[in-house]
Protein backbone atom coordinates (compact mmCIF):
# COMPACT_ATOMS: atom_id res chain seq x y z
CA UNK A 1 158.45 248.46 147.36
CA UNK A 2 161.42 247.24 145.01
CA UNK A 3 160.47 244.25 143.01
CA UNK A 4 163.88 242.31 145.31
CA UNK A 5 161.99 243.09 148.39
CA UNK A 6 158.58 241.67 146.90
CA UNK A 7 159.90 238.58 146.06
CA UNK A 8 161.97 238.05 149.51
CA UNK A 9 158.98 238.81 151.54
CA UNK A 10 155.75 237.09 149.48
CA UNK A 11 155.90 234.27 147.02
CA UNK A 12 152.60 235.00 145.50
CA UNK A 13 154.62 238.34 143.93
CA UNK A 14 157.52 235.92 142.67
CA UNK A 15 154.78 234.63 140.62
CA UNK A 16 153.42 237.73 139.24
CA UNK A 17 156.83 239.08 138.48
CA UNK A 18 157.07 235.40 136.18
CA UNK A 19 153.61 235.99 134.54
CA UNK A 20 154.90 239.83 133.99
CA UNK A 21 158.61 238.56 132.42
CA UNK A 22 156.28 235.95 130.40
CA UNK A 23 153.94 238.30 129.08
CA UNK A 24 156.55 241.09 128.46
CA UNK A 25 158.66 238.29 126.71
CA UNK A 26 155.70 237.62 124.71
CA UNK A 27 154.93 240.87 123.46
CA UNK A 28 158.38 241.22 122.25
CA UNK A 29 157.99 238.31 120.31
CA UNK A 30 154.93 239.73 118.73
CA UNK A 31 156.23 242.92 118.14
CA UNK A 32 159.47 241.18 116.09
CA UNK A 33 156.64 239.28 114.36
CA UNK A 34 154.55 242.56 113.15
CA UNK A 35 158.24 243.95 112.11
CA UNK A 36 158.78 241.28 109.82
CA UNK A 37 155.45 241.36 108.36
CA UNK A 38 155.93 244.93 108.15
CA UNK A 39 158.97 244.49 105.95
CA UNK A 40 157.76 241.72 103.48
CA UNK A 41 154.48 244.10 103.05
CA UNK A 42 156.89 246.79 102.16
CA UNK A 43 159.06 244.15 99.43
CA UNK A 44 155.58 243.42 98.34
CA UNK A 45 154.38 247.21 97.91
CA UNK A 46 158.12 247.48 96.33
CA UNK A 47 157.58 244.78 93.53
CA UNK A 48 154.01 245.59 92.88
CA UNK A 49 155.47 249.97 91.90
CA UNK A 50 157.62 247.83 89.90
CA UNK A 51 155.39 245.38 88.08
CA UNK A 52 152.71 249.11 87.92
CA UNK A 53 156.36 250.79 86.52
CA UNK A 54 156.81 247.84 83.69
CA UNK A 55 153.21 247.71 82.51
CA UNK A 56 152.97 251.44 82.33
CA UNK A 57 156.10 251.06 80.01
CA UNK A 58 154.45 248.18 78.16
CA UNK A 59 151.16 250.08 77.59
CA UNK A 60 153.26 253.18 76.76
CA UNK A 61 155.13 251.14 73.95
CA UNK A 62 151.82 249.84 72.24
CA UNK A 63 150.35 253.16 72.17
CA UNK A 64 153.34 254.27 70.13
CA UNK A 65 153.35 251.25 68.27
CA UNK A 66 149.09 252.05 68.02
CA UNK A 67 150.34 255.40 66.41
CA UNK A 68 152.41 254.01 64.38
CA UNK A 69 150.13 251.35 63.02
CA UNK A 70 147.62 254.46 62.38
CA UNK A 71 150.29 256.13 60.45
CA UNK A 72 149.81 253.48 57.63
């Protein structure tokens, strides 16, 4: 039975074809939500390689300057 014919013939299935567009409306609004969450995790993950890329430069720079120090 088409979902026209259920609600022409039994109100109580207009209602559950509501609760289903609700729900269903719902859920896309939740999955938008976990996409954006899923994107600011991934900026996040970005700028934390990129703070772990700087400090690996930093500690890289005192070990030479360490060597260089030892040199004396």
């Amino acid at each position: 039975m088409s979902s026209r014919n259920c609600i022409k013939k039994r109100p109580s299935c207009s209602k559950i074809a509501k609760a289903t567009n609700i729900i269903s409306y719902q859920l896309s609004v939740i999955s938008y939500q976990l996409s954006v969450i899923s994107y600011q995790l991934s900026v996040i993950g970005y700028r934390l390689s990129v703070i772990g890329y700087r400090l690996s430069v930093i500690g890289y720079r005192l070990s030479v300057f360490g060597i260089f120090l030892a040199g004396f």
